[in-house]
Protein backbone atom coordinates (compact mmCIF):
# COMPACT_ATOMS: atom_id res chain seq x y z
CA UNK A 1 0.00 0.00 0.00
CA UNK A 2 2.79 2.67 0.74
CA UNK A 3 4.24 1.66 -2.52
CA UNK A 4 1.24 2.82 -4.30
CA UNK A 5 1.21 6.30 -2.43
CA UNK A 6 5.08 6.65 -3.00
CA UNK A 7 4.00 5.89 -7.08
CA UNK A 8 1.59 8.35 -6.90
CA UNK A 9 3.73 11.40 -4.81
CA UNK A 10 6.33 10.70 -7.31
CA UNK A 11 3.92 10.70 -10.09
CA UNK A 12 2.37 14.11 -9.08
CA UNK A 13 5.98 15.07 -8.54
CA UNK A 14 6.96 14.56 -11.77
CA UNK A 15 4.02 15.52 -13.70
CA UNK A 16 4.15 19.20 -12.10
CA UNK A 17 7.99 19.60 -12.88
CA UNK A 18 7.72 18.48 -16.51
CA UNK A 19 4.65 20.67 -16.55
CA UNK A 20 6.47 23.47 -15.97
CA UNK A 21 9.34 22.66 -17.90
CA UNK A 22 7.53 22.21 -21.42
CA UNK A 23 5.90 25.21 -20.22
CA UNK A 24 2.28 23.96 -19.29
CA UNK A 25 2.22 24.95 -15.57
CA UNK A 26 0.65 21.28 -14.64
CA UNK A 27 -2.95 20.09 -14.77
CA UNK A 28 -3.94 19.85 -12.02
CA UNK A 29 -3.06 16.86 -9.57
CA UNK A 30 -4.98 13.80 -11.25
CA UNK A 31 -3.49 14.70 -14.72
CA UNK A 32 -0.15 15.39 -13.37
CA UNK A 33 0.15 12.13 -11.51
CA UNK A 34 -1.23 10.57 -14.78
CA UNK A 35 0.78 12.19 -16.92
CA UNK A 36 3.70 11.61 -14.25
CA UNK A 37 3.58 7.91 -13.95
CA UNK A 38 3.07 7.38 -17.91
CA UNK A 39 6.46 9.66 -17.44
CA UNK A 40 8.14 7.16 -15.73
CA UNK A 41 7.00 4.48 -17.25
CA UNK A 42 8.09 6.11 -21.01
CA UNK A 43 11.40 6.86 -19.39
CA UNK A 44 12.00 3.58 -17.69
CA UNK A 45 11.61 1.62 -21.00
CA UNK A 46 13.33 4.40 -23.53
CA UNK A 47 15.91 5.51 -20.43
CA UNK A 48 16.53 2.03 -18.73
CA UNK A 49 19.35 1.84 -16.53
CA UNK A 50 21.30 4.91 -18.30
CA UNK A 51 20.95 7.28 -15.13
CA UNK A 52 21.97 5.90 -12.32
CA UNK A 53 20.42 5.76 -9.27
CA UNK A 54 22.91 8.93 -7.81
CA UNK A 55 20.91 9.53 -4.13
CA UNK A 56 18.15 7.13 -2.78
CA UNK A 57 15.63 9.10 -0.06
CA UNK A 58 13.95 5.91 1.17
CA UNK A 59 12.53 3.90 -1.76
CA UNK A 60 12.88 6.87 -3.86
CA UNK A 61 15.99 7.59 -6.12
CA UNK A 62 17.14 11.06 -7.40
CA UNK A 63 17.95 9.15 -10.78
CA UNK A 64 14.33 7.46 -11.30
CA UNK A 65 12.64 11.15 -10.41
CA UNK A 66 15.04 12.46 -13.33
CA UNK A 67 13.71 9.28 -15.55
CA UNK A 68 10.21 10.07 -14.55
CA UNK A 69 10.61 14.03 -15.35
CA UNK A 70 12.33 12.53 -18.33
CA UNK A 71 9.98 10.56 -19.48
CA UNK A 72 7.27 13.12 -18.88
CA UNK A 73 8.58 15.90 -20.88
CA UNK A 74 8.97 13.51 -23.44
CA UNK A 75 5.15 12.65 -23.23
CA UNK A 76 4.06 16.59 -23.06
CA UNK A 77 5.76 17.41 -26.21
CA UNK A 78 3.82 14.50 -27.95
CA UNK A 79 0.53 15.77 -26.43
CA UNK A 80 1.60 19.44 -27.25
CA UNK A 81 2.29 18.32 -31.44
CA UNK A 82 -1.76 16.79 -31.42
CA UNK A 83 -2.84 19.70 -29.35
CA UNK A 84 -4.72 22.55 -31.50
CA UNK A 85 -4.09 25.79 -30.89
């Protein structure tokens, strides 16, 4: 169950920071920890073991938050080319 919640802080997490790097300012919490985990996943597979995991803070690791951010960006730019403007 904590595992879950840590998914989901680190989701939310990452979701807001890649928001604001591509320049979206987040949406909000449920689409950022969407758009957060699909982040991490994305990176994870496309990423793998490249960054390593430099500083763990409990079952978190400072190299799967930069995967996750990573990996979210990655997925914002893809919404961004289908988005209309």
């Amino acid at each position: 169950m904590i595992g879950i919640i840590i998914w989901i802080l680190v989701g939310a997490l990452a979701g807001w920071l890649a928001g604001n790097i591509m320049k979206g300012g987040g949406f909000g919490f449920l689409i950022n920890v969407l758009v957060g985990i699909a982040g991490a996943l994305i990176g994870g597979w496309l990423i793998g073991g490249l960054i390593p995991a430099i500083v763990a803070i409990g079952p978190v690791t400072l190299g799967g938050l930069i995967t996750a951010v990573l990996g979210a960006c990655l997925l914002l730019f893809i919404i961004s080319l289908f988005k209309k403007k």
